[in-house]
Protein backbone atom coordinates (compact mmCIF):
# COMPACT_ATOMS: atom_id res chain seq x y z
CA UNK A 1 -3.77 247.58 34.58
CA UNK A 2 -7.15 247.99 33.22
CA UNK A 3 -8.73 248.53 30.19
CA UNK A 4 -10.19 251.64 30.77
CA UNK A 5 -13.45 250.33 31.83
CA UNK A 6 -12.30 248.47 35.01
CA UNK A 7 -11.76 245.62 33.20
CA UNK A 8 -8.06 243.69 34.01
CA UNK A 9 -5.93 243.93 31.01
CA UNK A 10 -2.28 243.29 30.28
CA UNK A 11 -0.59 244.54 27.08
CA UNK A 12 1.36 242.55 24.85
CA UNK A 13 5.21 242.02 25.08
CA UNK A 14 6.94 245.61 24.21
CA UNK A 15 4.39 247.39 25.27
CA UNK A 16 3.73 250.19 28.25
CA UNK A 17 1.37 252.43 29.25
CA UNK A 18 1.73 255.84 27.31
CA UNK A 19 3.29 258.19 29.35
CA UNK A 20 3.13 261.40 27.44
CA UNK A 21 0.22 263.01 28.83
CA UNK A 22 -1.03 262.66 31.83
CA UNK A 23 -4.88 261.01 32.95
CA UNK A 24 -6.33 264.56 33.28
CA UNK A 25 -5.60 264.90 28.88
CA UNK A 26 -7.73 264.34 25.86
CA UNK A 27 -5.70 261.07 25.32
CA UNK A 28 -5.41 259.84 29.00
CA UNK A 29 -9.57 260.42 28.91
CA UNK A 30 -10.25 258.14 25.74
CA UNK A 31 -7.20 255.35 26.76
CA UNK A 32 -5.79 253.58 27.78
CA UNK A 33 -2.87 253.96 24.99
CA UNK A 34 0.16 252.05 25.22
CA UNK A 35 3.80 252.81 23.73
CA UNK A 36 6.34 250.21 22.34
CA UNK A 37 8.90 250.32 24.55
CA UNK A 38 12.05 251.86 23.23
CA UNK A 39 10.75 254.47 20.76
CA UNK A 40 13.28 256.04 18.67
CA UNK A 41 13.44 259.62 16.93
CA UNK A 42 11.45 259.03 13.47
CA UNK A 43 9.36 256.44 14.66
CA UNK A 44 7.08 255.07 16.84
CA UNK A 45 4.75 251.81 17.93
CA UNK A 46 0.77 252.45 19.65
CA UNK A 47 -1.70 250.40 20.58
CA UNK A 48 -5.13 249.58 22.47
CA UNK A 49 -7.57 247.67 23.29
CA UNK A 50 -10.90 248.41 21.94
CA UNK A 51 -13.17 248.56 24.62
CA UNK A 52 -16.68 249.16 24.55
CA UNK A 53 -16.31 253.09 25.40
CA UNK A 54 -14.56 252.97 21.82
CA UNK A 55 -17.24 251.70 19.87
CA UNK A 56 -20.28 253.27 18.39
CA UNK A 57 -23.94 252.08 19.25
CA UNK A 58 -22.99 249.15 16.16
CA UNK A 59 -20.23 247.90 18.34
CA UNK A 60 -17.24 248.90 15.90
CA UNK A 61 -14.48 251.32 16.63
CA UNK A 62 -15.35 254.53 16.40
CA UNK A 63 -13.36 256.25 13.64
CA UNK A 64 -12.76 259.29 16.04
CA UNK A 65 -11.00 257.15 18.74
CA UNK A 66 -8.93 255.65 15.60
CA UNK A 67 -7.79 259.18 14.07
CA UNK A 68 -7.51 260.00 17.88
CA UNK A 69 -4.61 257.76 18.14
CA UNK A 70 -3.05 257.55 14.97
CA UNK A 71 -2.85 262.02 15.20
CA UNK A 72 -0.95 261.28 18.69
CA UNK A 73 1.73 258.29 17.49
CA UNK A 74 2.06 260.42 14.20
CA UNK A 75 2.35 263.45 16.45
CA UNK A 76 4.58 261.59 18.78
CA UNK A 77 7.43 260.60 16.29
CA UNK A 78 8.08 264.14 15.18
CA UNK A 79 7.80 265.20 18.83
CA UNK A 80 10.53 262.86 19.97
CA UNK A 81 12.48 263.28 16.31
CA UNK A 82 12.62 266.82 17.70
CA UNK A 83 14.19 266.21 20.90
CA UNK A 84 10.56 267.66 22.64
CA UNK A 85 10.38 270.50 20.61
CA UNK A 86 6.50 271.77 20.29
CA UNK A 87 4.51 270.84 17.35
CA UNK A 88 1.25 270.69 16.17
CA UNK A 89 -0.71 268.78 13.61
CA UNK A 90 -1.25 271.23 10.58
CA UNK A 91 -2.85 267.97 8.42
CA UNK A 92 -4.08 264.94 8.61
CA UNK A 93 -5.29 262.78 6.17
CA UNK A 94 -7.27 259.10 7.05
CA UNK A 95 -8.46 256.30 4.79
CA UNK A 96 -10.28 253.35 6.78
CA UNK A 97 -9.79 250.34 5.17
CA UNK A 98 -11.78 248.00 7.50
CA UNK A 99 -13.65 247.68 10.86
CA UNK A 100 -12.35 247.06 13.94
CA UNK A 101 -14.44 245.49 16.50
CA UNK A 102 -14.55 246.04 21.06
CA UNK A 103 -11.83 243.55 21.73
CA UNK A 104 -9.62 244.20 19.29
CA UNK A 105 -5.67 245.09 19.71
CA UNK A 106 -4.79 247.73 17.71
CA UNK A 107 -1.79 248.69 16.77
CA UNK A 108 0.33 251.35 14.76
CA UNK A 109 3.34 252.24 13.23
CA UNK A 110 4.53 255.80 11.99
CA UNK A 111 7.13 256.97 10.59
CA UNK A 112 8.70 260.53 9.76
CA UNK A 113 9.27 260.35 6.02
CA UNK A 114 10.60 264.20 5.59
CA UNK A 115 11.54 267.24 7.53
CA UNK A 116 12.02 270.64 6.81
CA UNK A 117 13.19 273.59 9.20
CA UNK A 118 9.26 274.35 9.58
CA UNK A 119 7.38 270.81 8.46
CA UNK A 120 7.68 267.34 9.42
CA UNK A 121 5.89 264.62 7.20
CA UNK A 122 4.94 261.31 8.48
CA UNK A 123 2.82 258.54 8.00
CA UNK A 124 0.93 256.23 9.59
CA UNK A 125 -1.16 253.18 9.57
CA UNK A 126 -3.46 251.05 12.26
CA UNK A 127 -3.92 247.27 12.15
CA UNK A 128 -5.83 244.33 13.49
CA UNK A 129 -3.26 241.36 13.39
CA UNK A 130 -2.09 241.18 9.73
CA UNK A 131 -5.21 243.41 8.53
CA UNK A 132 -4.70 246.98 7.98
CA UNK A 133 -7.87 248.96 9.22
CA UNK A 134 -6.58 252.92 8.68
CA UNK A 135 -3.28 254.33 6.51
CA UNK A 136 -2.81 258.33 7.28
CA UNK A 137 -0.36 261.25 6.27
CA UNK A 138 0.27 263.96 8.02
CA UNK A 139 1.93 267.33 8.56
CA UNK A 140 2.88 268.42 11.26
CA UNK A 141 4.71 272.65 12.02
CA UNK A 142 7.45 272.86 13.88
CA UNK A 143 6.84 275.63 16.31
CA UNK A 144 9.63 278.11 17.75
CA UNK A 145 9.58 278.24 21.90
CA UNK A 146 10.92 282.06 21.02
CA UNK A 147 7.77 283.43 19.42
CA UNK A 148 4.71 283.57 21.36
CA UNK A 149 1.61 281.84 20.26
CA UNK A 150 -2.07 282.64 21.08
């Protein structure tokens, strides 16, 4: 496995590559992302390694690639609490609460805090070891296969 950059890289215990999406999607482009192993409906376990194709010209984490991966965990747990039903973000909501530096593992939680017929809530945060670096909250609409979208 490699970090993205051709670089060899092993994840830590629990952890896989994300299998989701495939290489040719937005998220297989800006990983790698890795999955905890085991997810379970209402929640679910990221992470990366920050690698220099993250960072901006200063060398920290870009805050894109961060709301890039906390929108596809959050997404993710309703997804899965959903049994693969579609979805789609409808709001998301990001405070960064410190920098994360090329190097780094970073890793999430989220969590589906409410449902509705139509609206999942859930939130999320990132950290760096013990420091948490982003919290989000999130909608996310629960789409009928039946009706036709454009």
């Amino acid at each position: 496995m490699t970090d993205g950059m051709g670089v060899a890289f092993q994840p830590p215990p629990g952890f896989e590559p994300l299998s989701l999406f495939g290489q040719d999607t937005f998220e297989g482009f800006v990983g790698p992302m890795f999955s905890a192993t085991g997810m379970t409906a209402g929640a679910a376990r990221f992470g990366f390694l920050a690698a220099k194709h993250h960072a901006n010209p200063f060398g920290v984490v870009h805050g894109g690639m961060l709301v890039t991966v906390v929108d596809t965990m959050m997404g993710s747990t309703v997804f899965h609490s959903l049994a693969g039903q579609t979805c789609a973000t409808t709001s998301l909501t990001t405070d960064f609460l410190a920098a994360a530096r090329v190097g780094d593992w970073i890793e999430g939680e989220a969590s589906l805090t409410r449902m509705t017929q139509s609206i999942a809530f859930v939130r999320g945060e990132l950290r760096v070891g013990d420091r948490r670096i982003l919290t989000a909250t999130g909608t996310w609409a629960i789409i009928d296969r039946g009706v036709p979208t454009r």
